[in-house]
Every structure is written in C-alpha cells, then in structure tokens.
Protein backbone atom coordinates (compact mmCIF):
# COMPACT_ATOMS: atom_id res chain seq x y z
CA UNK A 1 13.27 -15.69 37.61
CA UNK A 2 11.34 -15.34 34.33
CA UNK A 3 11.38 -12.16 32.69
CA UNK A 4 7.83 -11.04 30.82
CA UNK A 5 8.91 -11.30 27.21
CA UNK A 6 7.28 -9.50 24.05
CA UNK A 7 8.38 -11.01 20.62
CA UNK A 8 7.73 -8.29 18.37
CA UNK A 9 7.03 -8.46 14.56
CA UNK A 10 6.06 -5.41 12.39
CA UNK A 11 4.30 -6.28 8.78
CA UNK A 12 3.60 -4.61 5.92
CA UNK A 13 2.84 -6.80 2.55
CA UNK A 14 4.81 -9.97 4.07
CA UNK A 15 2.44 -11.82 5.00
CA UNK A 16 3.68 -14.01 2.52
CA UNK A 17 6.39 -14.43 4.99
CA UNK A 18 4.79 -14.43 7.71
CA UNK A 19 2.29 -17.50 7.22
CA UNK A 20 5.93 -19.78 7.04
CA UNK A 21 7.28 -18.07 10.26
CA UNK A 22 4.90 -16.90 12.97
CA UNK A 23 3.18 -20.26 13.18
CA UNK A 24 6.60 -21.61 14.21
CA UNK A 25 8.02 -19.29 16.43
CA UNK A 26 4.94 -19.47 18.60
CA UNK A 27 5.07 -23.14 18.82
CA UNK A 28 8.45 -22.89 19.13
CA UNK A 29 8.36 -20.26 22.20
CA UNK A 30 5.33 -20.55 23.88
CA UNK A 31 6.37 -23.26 26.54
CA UNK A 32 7.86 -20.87 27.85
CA UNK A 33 5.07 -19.39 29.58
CA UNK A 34 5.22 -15.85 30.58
CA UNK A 35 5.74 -14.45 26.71
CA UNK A 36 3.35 -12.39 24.70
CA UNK A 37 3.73 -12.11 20.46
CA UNK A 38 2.78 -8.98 19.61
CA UNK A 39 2.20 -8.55 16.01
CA UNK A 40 1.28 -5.22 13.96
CA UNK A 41 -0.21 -4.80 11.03
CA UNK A 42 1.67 -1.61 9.61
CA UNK A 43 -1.47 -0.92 6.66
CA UNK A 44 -0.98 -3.81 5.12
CA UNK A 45 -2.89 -4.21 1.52
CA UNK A 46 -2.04 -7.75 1.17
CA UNK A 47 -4.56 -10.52 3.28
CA UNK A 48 -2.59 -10.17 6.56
CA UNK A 49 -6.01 -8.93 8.80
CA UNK A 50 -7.93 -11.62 7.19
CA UNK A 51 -5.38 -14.31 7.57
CA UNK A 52 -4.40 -13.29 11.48
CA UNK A 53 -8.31 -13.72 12.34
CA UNK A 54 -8.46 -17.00 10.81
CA UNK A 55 -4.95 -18.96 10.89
CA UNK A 56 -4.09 -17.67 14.09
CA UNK A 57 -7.67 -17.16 16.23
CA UNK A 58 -7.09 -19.62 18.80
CA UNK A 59 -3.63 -17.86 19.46
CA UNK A 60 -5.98 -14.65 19.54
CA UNK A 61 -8.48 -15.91 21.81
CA UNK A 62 -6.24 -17.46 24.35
CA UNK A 63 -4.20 -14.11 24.44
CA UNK A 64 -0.81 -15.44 23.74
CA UNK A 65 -1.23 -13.32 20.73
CA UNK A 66 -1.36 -9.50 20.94
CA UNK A 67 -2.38 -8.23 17.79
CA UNK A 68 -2.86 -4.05 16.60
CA UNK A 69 -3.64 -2.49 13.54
CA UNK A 70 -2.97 0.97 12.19
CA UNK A 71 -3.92 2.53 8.86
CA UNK A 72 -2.33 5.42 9.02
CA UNK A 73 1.06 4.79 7.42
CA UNK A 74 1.29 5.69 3.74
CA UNK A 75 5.01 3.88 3.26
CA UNK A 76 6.79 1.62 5.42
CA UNK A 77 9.21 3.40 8.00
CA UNK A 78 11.30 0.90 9.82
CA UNK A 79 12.19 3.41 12.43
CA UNK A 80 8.61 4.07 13.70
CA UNK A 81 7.14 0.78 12.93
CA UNK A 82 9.40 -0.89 15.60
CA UNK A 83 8.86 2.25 17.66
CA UNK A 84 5.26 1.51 17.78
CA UNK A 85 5.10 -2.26 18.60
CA UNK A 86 7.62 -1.78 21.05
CA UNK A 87 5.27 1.06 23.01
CA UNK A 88 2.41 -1.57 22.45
CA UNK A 89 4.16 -4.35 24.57
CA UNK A 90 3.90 -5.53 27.66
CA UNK A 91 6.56 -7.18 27.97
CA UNK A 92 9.65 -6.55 30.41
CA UNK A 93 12.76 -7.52 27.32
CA UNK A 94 11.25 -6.76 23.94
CA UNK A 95 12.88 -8.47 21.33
CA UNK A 96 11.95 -7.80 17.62
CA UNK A 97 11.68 -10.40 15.39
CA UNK A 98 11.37 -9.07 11.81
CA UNK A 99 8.78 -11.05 9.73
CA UNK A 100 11.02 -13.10 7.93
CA UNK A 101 12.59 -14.39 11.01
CA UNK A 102 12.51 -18.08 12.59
CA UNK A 103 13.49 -17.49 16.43
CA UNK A 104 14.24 -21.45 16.57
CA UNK A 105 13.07 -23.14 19.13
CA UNK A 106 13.38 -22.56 22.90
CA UNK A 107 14.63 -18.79 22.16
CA UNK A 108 12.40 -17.03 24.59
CA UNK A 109 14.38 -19.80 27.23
CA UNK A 110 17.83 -18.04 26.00
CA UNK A 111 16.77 -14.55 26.14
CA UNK A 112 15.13 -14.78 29.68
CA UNK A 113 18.72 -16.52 30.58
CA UNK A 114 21.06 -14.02 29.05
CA UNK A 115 19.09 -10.68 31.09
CA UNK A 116 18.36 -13.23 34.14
CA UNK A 117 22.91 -13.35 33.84
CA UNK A 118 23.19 -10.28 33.74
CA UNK A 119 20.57 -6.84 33.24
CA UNK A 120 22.92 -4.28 31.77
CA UNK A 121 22.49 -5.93 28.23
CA UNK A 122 21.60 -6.12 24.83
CA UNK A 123 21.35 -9.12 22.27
CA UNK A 124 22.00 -8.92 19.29
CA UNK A 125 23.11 -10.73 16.20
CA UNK A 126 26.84 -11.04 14.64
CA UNK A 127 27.95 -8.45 12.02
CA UNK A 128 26.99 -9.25 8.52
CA UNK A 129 29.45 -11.80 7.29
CA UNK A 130 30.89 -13.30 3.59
CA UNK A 131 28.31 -13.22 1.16
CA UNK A 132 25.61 -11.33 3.36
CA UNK A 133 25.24 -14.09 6.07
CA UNK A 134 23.13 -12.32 8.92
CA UNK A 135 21.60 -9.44 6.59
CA UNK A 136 18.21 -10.82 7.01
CA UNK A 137 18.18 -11.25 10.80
CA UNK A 138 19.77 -7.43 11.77
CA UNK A 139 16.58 -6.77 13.05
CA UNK A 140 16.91 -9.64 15.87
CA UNK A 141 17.47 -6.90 18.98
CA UNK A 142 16.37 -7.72 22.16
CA UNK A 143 16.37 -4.90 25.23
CA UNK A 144 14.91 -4.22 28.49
CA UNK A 145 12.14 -2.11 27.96
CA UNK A 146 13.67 0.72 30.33
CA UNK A 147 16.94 1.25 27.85
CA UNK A 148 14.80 1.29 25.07
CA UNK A 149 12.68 4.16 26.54
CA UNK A 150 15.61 5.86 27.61
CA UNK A 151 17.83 6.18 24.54
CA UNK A 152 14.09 7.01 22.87
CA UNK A 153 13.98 3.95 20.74
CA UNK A 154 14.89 3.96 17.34
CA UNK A 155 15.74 7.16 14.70
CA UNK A 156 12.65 8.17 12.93
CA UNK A 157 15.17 10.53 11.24
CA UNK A 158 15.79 7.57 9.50
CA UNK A 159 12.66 7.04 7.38
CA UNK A 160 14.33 4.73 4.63
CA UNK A 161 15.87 0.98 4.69
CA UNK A 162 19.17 0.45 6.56
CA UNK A 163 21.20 1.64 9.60
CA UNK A 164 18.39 2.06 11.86
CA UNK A 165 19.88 -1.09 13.99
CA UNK A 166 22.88 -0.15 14.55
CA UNK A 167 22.06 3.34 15.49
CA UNK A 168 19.87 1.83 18.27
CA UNK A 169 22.66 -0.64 19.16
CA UNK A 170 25.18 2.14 19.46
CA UNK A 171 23.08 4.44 21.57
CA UNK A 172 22.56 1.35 23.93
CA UNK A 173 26.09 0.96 24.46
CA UNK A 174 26.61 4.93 25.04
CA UNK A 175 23.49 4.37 27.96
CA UNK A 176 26.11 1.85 29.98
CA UNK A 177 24.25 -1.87 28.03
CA UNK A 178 27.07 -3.94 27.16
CA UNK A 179 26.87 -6.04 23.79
CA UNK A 180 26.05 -9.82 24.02
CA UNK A 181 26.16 -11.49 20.55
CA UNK A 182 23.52 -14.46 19.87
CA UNK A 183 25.88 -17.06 18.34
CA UNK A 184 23.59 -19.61 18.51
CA UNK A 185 23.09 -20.66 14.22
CA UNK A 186 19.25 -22.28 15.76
CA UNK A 187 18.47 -18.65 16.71
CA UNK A 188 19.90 -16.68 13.64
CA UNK A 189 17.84 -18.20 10.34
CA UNK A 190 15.45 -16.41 8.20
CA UNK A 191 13.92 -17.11 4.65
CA UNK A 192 16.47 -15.54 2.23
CA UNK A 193 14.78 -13.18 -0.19
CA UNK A 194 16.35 -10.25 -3.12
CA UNK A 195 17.06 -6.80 -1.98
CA UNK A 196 14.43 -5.47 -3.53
CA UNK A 197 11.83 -6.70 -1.03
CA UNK A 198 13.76 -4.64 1.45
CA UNK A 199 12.49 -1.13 -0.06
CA UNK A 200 9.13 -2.71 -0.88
CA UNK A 201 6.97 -0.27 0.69
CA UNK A 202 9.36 2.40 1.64
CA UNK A 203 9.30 5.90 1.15
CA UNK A 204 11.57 5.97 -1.98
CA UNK A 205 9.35 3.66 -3.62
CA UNK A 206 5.53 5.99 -2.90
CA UNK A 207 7.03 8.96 -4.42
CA UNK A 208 8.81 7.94 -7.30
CA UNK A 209 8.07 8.93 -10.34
CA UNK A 210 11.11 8.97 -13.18
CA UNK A 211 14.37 7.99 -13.13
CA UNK A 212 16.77 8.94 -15.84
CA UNK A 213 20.27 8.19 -15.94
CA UNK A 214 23.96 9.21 -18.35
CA UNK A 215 26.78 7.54 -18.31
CA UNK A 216 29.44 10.00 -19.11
CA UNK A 217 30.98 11.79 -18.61
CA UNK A 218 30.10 11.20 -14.63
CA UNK A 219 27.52 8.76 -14.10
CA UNK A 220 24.43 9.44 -12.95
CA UNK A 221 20.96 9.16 -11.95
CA UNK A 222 17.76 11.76 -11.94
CA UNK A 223 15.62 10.74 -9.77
CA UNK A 224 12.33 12.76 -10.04
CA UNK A 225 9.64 12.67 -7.38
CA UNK A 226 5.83 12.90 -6.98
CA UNK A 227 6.13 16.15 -4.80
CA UNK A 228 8.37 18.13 -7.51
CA UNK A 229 11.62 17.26 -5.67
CA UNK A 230 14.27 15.99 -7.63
CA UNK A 231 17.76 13.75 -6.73
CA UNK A 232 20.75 14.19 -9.32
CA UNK A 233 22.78 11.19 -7.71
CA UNK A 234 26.44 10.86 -8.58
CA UNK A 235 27.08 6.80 -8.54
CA UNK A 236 30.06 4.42 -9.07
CA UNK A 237 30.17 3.02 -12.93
CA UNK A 238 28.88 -0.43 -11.30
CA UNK A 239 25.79 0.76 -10.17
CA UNK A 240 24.44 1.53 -14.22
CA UNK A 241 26.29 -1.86 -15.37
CA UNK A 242 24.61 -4.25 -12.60
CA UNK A 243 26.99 -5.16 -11.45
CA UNK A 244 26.03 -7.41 -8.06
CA UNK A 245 29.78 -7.58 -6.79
CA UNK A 246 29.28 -3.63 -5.54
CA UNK A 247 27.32 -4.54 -2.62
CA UNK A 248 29.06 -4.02 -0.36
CA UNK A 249 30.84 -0.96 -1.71
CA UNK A 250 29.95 2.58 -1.64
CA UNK A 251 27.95 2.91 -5.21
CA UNK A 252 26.41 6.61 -4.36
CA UNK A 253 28.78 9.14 -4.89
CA UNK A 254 27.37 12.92 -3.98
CA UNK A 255 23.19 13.36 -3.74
CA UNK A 256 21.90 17.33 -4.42
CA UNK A 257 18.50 18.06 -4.12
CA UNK A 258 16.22 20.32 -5.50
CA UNK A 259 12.86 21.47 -7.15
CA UNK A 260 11.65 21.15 -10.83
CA UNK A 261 8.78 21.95 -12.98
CA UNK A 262 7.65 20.60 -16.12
CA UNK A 263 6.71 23.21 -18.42
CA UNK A 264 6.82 24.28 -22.13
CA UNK A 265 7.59 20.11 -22.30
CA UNK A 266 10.55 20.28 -20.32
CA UNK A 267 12.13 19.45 -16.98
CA UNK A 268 12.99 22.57 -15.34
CA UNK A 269 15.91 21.24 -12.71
CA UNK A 270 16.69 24.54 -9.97
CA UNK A 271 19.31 25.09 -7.46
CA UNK A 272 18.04 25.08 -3.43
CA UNK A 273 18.08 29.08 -3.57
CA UNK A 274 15.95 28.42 -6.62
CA UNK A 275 18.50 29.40 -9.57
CA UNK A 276 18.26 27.59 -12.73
CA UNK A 277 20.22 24.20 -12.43
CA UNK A 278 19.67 21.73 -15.59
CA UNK A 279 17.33 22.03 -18.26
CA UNK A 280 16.14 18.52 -20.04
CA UNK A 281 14.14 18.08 -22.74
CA UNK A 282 12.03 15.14 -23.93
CA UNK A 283 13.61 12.84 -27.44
CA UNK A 284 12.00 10.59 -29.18
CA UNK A 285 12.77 7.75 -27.42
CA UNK A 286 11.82 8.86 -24.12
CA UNK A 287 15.26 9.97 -23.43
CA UNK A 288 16.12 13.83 -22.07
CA UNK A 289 18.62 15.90 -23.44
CA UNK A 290 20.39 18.31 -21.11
CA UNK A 291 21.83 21.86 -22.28
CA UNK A 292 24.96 20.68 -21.75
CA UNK A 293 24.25 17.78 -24.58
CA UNK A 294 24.39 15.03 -21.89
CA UNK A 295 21.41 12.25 -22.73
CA UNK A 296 19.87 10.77 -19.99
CA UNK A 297 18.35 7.58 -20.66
CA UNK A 298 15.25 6.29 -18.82
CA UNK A 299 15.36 3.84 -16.09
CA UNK A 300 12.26 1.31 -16.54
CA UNK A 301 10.67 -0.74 -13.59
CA UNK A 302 13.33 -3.52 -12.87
CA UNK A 303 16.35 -4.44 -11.27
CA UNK A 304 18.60 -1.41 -11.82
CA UNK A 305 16.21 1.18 -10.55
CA UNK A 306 15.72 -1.01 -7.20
CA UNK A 307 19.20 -1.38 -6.85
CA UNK A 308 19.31 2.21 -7.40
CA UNK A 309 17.37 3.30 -4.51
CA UNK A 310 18.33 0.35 -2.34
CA UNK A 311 22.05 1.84 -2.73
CA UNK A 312 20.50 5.02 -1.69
CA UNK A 313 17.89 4.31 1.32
CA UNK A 314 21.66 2.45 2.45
CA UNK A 315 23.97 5.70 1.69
CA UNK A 316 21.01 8.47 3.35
CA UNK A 317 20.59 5.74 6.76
CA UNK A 318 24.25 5.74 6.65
CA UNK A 319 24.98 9.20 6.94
CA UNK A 320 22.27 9.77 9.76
CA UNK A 321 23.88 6.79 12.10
CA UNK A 322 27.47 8.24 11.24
CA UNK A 323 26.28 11.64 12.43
CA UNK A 324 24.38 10.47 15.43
CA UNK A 325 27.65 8.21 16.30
CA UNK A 326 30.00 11.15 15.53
CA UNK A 327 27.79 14.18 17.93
CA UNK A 328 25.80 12.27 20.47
CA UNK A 329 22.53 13.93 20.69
CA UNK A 330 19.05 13.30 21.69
CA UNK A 331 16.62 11.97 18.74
CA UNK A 332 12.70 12.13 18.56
CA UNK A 333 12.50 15.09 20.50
CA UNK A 334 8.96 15.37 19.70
CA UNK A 335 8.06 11.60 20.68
CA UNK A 336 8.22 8.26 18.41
CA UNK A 337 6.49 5.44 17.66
CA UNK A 338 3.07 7.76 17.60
CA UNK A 339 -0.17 7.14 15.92
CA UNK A 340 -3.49 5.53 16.20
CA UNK A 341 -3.94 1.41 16.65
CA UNK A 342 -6.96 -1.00 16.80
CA UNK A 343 -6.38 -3.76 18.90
CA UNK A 344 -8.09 -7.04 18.38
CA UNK A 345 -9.90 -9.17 19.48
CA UNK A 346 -10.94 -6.00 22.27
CA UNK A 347 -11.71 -3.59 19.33
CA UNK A 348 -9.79 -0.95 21.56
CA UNK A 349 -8.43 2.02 19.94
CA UNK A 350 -5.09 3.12 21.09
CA UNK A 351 -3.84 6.53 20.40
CA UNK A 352 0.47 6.52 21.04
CA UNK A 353 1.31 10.42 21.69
C-alpha cells in the first residue's frame, strides 16, 4: 500500500533557504511516486514567486509541484501558515517540512512505511537535545490528514514563534495517535541559522516600535508598540547582559500590558482600567526618565532586542500550550488556516473559510 503523501513547506523571506533545500528533497523523494510538494508562498517580499516559476517550472508543469500564493498576511503566523498548506493538500499523511529542512533521501519511503505499520500515529522528531540539536527540524510532523482535521490543526491562539508543535503533538496524543519518533540522523538535518531568523517576520517584529530598558533595581524592558500598546517585561539579569548561556532558561519574568500616549513630550504608561501607571520623559541622550527616577535606556536594532522578543514570542507560546495541556479544550472555534490563495500554474483562486 502507498499512502498519497503531501510534503508541506510554508515560506516567507527564506527563499534564501529554500533554493539549497527544495531542489533536494524533491529529487530526493520523488521516486517515490504517489507524493505531491506543496509549497506556499506566505507574502513573501523576497524573489520566492519569481524564483519558483523559473528554478522549479518543470516540477510545476509536470504537477509534482503544488504551488499557492496568498498576500494577505501582514506578519508571519506559524500557526495559520501550516494551517493553510495543510487544507491545500491532497495528500492522505501531510508532513511539514519547514523551509530550512533536508528530508534526506528516500523519506517519503519511511513515512508511507511507518502509517502503512501502523495508522493510529504521528511522526515526529526527538526532543531538543545538548546544545539545541533538533531546534531547527521541530517543525518535521507528519499526520494523517483525518487527526489533523479533527484536533483542528494547529493554535492560531498562538500567533508568535514557539510551542505551536508541541501543542499539536499533544492534542494528537489526547485524540488516541500514539508518538513514533524519527531517529533516523538522514531524516533530521537542516541548515543551522541564529535565532533571530526565527522572529523574522513575526508579529513582534511589524509592530514594534521602542524598546527601552533599566537595570535596577528590577530589570526590565518597555516595549512600546505601533498600535499604542505597551509591554513592561520583568526579565532575568542575563537577558540585558547577553548572555547566550540563558537559552534555555526562563529569561521573562512577569509581562503587564497596557495603553500609552505620547503627549506634552512624554510617554504616558496607564493601567488596563486606564489609571495612570508610569510616566517617562525624554533625556538627552535618548534615554526616559520615570517618576520614580528609574532611567530607561534605549534598546537599538541588534542582538539584545531580538533576543528580547525571541525570549518573549517563547514565554507567550509557552503559556498558551501549558494552558491548552492543563484544560483540554477545543481551539479555532471559528475555523483555521482561512484566507484567500492563487494557485499556479491554473491561476485558480482559492478562498479557505
């Protein structure tokens, strides 16, 4: 028996990664016979469209290659991006192979054996190990297209980096799949990259626009936002010194959110039932200085800012999966993985309600 197999890769500015990858895991996979690659473009601004209608035509033409894309997405959302290539396949197991991924060759062989062995599972990869082995190929889930419908595919509740995997994983096991682990090292490599190209694109990222931080006598961070929202972030010491051995520690503290206004050249910080919170106003070197006589110090573009809100896409995904693992309940009530897709080379326009 040979399962119908969709190998599914969402991209959004990676095509960078992709041109190393894709190339190879089709030529790697396709002797398999009865597979589809379905790639979307998730509004990509780098030369992805241009490159998939060259580099990969034939692929295209001979329908081996399924490929969609939507403009509609602002920021990249993990959660709904796999949601939507998932609904676009055709496949029976859909397997998502994130684009920095190398399936190695004769995967599609392996996953058809694993479900043909048994049908009440899930692949996926081991745990994150010493020194982050496995971070980069999380994403490497493979499920029969019936459990994914049923637990309702991934949390969109979960709109930044991290967590949305295992979340997914967990509510498999709760639907009666049991766990297989792909131990395979052939199936499990992708091109190592920093942690900042994980937030690349995300929603923390689009509607940013200070940070500010103080180092006593509690550290932490301001984080003020394009829609008047503001973040005053309680964080380990570590986080403000760099310090990379925090990784895997918990770095955010204690998040409480709010509105602000800038007026009469200051920050106006209030409380959710709109009391006045923090007041901080401008110094000369583009620090602010609280009521309290606390200085907060600006946070430029570079490393500590991404590590910043890398630590906190991880600590907000975190507390969603820990809830949802905590109270079972049903997620995207209102439907997932929706929007509007082009498909090419049929020009067909696909509308996912």
């Amino acid at each position: 028996m040979k399962y119908k197999l969709s190998l599914c890769t969402v991209c959004m500015n990676r095509t960078m990664h992709l041109r190393e990858t894709f190339p190879r895991n089709i030529a790697d996979n396709i002797g398999y016979g009865n597979i589809e690659f379905v790639l979307l473009n998730y509004n990509s601004s780098d030369d992805l469209h241009e490159w998939v209608q060259t580099a990969m035509a034939k692929y295209l033409e001979q329908g081996i290659l399924k490929y969609y894309h939507t403009r509609e997405p602002q920021f990249f959302q993990m959660s709904h991006a796999k949601n939507m290539v998932f609904r676009l396949a055709a496949g029976d197991i859909l397997c998502g192979i994130d684009a920095d991924n190398f399936t190695g060759p004769g995967f599609a062989e392996y996953v058809n054996e694993r479900f043909v062995n048994n049908r009440q599972i899930y692949l996926q990869p081991p745990a994150i190990g010493d020194a982050k082995k496995y971070w980069d190929v999380q994403g490497r889930v493979a499920v029969h297209r019936d459990d994914f419908h049923a637990v309702h595919g991934y949390d969109e509740a979960v709109q930044e980096y991290g967590f949305e995997d295992q979340d997914f994983k967990k509510r498999l096991q709760l639907l009666g799949c049991s766990k297989h682990i792909i131990k395979a090292e052939t199936y499990l490599q992708a091109i190592p990259h920093e942690d900042r190209m994980r937030i690349k694109g995300g929603m923390a990222l689009w509607k940013l626009q200070k940070l500010f931080y103080c180092q006593a006598p509690v550290p932490e961070i301001i984080y003020l936002q394009d829609n008047n929202m503001y973040e005053k972030v309680t964080v380990d010491h570590h986080l403000l010194c760099n310090d990379a051995t925090t990784f895997l520690k918990t770095p955010i503290k204690k998040i409480y959110a709010g509105n602000f206004l800038y007026k009469e050249d200051k920050y106006h910080l209030y409380k959710k039932n709109n009391e006045n919170y923090l007041t901080l106003s401008p110094i000369g070197d583009g620090s602010l200085l609280s009521q309290d006589e606390r200085v907060f110090q600006p946070i430029y573009p570079g490393e500590l800012g991404e590590n910043f809100l890398f630590q906190r896409a991880m600590y907000l995904s975190k507390k969603i999966y820990l809830s949802n693992r905590n109270q079972p309940k049903i997620i995207n009530s209102n439907g997932y993985g929706k929007g509007t897709v082009q498909e090419y080379v049929t020009k067909k326009t696909h509308l996912l309600a």
